[in-house]
N, C-alpha and C. Protein backbone atom coordinates (compact mmCIF):
# COMPACT_ATOMS: atom_id res chain seq x y z
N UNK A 1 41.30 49.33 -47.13
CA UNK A 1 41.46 49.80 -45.78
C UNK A 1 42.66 49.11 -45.16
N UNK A 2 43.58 49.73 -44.42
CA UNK A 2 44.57 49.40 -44.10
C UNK A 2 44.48 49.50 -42.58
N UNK A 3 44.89 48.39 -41.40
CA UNK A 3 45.54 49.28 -40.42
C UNK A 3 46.48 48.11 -39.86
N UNK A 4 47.20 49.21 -38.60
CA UNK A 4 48.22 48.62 -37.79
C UNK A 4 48.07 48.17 -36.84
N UNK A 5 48.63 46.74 -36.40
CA UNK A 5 48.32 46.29 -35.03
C UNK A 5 49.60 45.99 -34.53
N UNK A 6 49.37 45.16 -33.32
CA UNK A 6 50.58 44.54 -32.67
C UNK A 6 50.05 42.80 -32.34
N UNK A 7 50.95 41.88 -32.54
CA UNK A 7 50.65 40.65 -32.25
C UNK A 7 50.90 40.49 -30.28
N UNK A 8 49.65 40.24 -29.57
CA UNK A 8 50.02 39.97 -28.33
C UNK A 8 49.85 38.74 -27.69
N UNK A 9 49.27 37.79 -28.50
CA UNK A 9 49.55 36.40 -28.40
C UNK A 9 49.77 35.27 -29.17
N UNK A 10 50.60 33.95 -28.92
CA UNK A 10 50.53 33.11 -30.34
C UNK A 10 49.83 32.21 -29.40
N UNK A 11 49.22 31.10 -29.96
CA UNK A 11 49.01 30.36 -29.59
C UNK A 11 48.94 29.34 -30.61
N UNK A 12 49.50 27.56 -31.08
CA UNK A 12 49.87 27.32 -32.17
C UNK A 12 49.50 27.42 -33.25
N UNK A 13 48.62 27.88 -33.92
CA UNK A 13 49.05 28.58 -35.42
C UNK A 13 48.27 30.12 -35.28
N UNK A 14 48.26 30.40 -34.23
CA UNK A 14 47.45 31.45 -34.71
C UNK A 14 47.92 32.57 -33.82
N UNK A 15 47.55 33.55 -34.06
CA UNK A 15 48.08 34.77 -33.64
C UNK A 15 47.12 35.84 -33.07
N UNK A 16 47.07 36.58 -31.82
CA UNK A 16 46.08 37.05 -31.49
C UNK A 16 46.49 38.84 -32.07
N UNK A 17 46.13 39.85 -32.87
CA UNK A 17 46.48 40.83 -33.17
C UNK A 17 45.94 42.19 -32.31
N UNK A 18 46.10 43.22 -31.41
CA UNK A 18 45.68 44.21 -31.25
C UNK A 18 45.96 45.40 -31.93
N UNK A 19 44.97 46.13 -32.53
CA UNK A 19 44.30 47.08 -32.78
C UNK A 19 43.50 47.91 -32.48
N UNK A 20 44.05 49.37 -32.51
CA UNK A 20 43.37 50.43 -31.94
C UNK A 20 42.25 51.13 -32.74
N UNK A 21 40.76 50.70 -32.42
CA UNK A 21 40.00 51.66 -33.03
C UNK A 21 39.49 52.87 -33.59
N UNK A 22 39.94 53.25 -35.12
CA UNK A 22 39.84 54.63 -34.91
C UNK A 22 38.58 55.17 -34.87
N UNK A 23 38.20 56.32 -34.96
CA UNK A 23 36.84 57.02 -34.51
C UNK A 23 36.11 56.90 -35.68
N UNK A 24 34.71 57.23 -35.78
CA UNK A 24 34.15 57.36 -36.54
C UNK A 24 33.47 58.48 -37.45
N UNK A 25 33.79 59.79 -36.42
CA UNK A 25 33.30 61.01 -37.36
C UNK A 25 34.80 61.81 -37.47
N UNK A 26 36.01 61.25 -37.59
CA UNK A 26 37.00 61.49 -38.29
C UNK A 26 38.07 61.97 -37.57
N UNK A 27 39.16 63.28 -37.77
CA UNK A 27 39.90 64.03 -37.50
C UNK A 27 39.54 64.75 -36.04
N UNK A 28 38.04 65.82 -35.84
CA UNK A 28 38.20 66.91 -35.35
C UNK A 28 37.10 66.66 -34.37
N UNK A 29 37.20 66.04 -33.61
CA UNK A 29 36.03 65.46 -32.62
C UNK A 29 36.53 66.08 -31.24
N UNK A 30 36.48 66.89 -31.15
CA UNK A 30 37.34 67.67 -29.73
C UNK A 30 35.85 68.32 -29.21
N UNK A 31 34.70 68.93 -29.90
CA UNK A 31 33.86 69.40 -29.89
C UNK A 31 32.60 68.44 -29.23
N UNK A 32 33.01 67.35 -29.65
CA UNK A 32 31.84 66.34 -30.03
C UNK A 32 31.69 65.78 -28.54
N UNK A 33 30.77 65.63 -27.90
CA UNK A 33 30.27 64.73 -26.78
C UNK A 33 29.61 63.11 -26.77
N UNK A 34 29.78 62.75 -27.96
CA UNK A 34 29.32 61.43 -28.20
C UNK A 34 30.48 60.78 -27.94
N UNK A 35 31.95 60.92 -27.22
CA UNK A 35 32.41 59.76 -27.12
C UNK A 35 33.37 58.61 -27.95
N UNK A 36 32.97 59.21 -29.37
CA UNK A 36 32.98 58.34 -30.06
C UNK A 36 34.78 57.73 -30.75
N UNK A 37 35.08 59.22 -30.34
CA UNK A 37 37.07 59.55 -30.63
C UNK A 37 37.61 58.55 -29.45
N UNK A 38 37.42 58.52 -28.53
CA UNK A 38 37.75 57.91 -27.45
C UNK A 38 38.84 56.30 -28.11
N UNK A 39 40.21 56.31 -28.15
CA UNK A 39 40.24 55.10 -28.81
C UNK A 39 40.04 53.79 -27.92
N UNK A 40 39.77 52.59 -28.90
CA UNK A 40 39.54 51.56 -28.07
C UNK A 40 40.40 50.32 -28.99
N UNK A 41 40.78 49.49 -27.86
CA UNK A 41 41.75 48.30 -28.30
C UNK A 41 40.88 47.02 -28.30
N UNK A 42 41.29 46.42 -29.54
CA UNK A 42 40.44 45.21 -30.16
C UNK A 42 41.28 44.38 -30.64
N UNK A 43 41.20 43.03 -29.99
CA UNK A 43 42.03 41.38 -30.08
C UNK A 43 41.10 41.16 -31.43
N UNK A 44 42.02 40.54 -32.78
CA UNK A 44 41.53 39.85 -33.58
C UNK A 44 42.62 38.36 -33.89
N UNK A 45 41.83 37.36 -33.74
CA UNK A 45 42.65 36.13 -34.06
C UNK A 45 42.41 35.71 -35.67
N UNK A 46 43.80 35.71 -35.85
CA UNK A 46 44.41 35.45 -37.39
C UNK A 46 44.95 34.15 -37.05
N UNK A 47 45.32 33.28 -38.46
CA UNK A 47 45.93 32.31 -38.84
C UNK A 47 47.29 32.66 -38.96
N UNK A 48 48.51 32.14 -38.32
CA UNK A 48 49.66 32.53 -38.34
C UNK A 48 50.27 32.42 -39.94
N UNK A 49 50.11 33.11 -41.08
CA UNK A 49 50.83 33.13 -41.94
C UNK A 49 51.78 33.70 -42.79
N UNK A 50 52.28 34.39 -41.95
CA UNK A 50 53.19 35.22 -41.85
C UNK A 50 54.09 35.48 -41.19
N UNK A 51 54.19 34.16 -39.96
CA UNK A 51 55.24 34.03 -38.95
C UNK A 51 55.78 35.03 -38.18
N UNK A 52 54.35 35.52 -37.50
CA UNK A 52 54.81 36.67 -36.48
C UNK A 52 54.98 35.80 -35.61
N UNK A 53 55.40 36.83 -34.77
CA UNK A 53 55.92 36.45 -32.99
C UNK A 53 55.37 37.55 -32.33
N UNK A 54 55.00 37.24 -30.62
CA UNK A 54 54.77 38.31 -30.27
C UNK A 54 55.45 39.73 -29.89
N UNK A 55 54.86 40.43 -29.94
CA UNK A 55 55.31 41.85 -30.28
C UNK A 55 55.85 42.66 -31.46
N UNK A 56 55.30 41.78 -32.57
CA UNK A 56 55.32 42.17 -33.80
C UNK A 56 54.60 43.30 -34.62
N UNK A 57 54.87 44.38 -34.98
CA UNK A 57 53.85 44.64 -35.63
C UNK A 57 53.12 44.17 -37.50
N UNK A 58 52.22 44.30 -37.16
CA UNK A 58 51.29 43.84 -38.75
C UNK A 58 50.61 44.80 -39.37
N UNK A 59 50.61 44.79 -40.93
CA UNK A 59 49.64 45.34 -41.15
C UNK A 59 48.62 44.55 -41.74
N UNK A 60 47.14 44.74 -41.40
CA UNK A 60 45.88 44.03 -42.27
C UNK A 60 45.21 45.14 -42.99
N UNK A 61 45.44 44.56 -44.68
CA UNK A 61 44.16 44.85 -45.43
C UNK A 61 43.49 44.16 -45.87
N UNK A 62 42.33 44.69 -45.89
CA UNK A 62 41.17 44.58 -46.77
C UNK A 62 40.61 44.98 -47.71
N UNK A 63 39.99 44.50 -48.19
CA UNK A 63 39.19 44.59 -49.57
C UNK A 63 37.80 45.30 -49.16
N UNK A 64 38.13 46.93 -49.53
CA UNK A 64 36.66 47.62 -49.09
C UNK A 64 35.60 47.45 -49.72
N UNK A 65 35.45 46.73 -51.24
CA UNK A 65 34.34 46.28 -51.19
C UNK A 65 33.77 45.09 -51.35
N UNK A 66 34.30 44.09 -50.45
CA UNK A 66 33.97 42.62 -50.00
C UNK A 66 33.28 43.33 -48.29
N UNK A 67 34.25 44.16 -47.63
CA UNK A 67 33.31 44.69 -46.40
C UNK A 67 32.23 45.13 -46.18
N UNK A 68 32.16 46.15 -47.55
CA UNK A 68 31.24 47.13 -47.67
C UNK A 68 29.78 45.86 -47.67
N UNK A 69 29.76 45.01 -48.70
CA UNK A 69 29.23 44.39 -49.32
C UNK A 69 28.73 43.20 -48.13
N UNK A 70 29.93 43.08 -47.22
CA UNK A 70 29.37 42.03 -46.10
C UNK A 70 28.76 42.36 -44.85
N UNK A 71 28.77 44.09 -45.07
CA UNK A 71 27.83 44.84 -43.94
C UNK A 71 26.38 45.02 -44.36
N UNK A 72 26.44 45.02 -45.47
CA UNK A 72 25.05 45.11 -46.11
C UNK A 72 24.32 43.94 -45.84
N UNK A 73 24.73 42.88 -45.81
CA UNK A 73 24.21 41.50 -45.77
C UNK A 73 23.66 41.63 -44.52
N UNK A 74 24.73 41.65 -43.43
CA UNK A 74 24.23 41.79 -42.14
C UNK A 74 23.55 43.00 -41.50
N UNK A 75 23.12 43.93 -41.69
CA UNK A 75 22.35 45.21 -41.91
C UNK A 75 20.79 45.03 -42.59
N UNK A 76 21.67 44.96 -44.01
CA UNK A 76 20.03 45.14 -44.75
C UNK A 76 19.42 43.99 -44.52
N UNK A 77 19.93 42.77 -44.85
CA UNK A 77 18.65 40.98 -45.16
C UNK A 77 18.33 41.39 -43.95
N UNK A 78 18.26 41.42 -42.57
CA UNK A 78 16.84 41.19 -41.80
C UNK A 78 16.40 42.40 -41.72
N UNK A 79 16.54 43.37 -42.27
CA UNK A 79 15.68 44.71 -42.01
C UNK A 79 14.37 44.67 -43.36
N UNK A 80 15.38 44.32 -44.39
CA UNK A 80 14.39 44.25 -45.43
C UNK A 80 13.28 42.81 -45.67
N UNK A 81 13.87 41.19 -44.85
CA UNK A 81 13.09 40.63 -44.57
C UNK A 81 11.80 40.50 -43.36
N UNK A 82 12.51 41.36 -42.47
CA UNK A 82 11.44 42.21 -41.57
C UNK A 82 10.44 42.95 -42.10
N UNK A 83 11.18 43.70 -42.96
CA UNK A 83 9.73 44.48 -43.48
C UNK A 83 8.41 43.99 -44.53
N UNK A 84 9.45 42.89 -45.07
CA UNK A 84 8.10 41.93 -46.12
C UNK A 84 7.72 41.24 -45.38
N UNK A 85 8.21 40.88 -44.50
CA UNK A 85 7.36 39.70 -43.81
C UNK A 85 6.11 40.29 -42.90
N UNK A 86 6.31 41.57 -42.21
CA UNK A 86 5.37 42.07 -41.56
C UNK A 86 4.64 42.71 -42.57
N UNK A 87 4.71 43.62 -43.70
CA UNK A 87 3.74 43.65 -44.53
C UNK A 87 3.42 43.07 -45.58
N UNK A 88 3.72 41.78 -45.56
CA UNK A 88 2.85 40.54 -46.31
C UNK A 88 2.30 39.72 -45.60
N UNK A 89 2.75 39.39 -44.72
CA UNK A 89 1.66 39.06 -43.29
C UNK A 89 0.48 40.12 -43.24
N UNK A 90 0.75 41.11 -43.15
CA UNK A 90 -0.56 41.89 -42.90
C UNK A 90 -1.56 41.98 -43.94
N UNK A 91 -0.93 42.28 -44.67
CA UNK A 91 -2.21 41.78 -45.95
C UNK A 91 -2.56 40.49 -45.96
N UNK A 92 -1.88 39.32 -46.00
CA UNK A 92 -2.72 38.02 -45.92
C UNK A 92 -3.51 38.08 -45.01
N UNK A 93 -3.53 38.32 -43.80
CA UNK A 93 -4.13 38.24 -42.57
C UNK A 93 -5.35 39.17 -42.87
N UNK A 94 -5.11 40.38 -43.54
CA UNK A 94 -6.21 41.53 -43.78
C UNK A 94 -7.18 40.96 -44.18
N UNK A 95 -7.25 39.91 -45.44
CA UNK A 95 -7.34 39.40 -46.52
C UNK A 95 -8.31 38.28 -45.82
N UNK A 96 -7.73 37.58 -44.95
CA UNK A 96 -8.49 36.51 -43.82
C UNK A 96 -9.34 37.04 -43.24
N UNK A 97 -9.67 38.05 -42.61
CA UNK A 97 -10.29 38.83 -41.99
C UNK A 97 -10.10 38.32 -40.32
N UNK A 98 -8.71 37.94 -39.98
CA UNK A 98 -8.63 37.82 -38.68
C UNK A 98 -8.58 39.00 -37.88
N UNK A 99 -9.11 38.50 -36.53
CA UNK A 99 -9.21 39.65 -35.53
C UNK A 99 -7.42 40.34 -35.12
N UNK A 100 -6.85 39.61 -35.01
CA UNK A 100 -5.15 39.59 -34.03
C UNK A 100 -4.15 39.76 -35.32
N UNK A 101 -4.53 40.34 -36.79
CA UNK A 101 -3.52 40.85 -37.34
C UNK A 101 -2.35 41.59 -37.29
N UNK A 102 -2.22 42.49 -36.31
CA UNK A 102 -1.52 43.06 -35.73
C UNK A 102 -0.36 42.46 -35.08
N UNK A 103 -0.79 41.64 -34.06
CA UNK A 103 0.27 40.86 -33.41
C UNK A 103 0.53 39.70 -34.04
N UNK A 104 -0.50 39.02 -35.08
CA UNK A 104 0.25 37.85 -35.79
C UNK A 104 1.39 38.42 -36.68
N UNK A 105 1.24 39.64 -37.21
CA UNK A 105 2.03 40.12 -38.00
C UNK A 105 3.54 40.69 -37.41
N UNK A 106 3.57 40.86 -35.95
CA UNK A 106 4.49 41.26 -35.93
C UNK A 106 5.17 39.84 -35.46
N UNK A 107 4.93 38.82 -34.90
CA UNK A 107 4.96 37.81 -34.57
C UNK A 107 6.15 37.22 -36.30
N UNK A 108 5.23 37.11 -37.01
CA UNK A 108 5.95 36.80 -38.71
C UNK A 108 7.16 37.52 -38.54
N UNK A 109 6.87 38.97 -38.64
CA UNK A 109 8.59 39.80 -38.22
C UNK A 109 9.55 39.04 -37.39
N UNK A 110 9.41 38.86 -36.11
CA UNK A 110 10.51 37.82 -35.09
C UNK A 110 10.75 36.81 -35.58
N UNK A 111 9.77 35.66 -36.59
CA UNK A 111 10.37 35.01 -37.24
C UNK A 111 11.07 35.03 -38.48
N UNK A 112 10.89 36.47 -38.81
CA UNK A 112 11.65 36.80 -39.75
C UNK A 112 13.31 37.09 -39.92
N UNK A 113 12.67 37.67 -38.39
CA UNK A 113 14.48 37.83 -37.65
C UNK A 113 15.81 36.52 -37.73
N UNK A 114 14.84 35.56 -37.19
CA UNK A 114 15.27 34.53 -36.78
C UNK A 114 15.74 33.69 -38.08
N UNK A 115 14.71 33.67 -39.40
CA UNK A 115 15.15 33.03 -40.46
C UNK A 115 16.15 33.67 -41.18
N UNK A 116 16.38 35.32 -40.68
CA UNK A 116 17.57 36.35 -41.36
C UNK A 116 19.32 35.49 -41.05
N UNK A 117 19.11 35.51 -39.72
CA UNK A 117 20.02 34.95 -38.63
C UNK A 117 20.71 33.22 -38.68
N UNK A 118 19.58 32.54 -39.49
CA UNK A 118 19.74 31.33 -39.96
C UNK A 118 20.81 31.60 -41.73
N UNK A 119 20.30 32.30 -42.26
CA UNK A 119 20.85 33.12 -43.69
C UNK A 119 22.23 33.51 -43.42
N UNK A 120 22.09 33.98 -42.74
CA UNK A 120 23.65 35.22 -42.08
C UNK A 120 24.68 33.65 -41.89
N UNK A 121 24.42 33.01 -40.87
CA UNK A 121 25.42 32.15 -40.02
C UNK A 121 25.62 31.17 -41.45
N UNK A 122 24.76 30.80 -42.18
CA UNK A 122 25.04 29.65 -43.37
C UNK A 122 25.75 31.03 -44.30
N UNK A 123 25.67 32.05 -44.51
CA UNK A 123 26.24 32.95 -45.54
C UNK A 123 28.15 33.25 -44.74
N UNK A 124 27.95 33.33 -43.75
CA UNK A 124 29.09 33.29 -42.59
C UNK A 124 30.14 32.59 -42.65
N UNK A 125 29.74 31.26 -42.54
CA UNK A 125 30.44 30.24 -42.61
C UNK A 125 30.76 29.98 -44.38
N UNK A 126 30.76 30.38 -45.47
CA UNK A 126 31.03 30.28 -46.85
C UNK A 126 31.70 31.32 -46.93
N UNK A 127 31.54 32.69 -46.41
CA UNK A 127 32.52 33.59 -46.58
C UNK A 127 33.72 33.51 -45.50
N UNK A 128 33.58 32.56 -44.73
CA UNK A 128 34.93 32.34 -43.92
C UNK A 128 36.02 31.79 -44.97
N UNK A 129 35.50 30.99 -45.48
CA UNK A 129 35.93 29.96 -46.37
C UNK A 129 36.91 31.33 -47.43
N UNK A 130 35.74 31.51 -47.85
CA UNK A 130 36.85 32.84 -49.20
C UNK A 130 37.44 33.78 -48.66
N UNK A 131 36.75 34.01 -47.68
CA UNK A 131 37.64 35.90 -47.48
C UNK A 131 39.08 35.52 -47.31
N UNK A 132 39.82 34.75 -46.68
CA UNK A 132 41.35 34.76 -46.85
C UNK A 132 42.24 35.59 -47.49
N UNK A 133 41.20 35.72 -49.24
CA UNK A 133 41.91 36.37 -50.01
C UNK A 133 41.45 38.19 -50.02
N UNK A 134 40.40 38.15 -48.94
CA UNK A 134 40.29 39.70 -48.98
C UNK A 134 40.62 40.00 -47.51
N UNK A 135 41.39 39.23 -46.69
CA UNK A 135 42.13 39.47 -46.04
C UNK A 135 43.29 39.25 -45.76
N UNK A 136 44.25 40.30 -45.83
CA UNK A 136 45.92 40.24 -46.45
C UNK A 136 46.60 40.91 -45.10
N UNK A 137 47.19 39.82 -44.58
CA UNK A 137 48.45 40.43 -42.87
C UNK A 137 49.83 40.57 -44.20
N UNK A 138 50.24 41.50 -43.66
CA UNK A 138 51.96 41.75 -43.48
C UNK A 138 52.73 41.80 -42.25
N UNK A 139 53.47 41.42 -42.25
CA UNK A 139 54.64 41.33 -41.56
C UNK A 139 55.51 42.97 -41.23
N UNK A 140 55.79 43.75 -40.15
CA UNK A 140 56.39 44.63 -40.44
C UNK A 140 57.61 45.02 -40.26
């Protein structure tokens, strides 16, 4: 995935980039009432290594499937630890024969959330570390 920005701030080593969001259901959204074509401008701060200045333009790619792969993380792990946790909670609890299975179980879910969220930020901080190399500025 490729796109174009403009550098609109430095500040010492780093560079603030804007980029215009493109849409999400494509080309022909003239029809569409969701809004969604509408473009929108988005600041991303980069490491100056490429010795822009402001009013530069850049291009950033990426590696579509290090993205693909790091949306899933943040998407699927708490949806799919949400869902074992509330139905393995519920069977243990079934299993107990407690009265408040229901809400202990969904209770397990929120902490399920929460231990997803603990996963994510420690998985976060290690892929800060690597992605560098699946994220590539040019100079234009």
């Amino acid at each position: 995935m490729e796109s174009i920005g403009i550098v609109r701030a430095q500040k010492d080593n780093k560079i603030f980039v804007e980029f215009t969001r493109e849409s999400a259901c494509g080309e022909s959204c003239e029809s569409c009432n969701a809004k969604c074509a509408e473009s929108e401008q988005e600041l991303f701060e980069f490491n100056n290594t490429i010795s822009a200045k402001v009013g530069d333009l850049v291009k950033i790619k990426t590696n579509d499937k290090s993205v693909l792969s790091y949306k899933f993380l943040v998407y699927g792990l708490p949806l799919v630890l949400f869902m074992s946790a509330i139905s393995l909670s519920y069977y243990i609890f079934n299993k107990m024969g407690l009265a408040n299975k229901d809400l202990m179980s969904l209770i397990a879910g929120i902490l399920s959330f929460i231990i997803s969220f603990i996963i994510l930020r420690s998985i976060d901080k290690n892929y800060e570390k690597t992605s560098r190399a699946s994220i590539l500025l040019e100079k234009m």
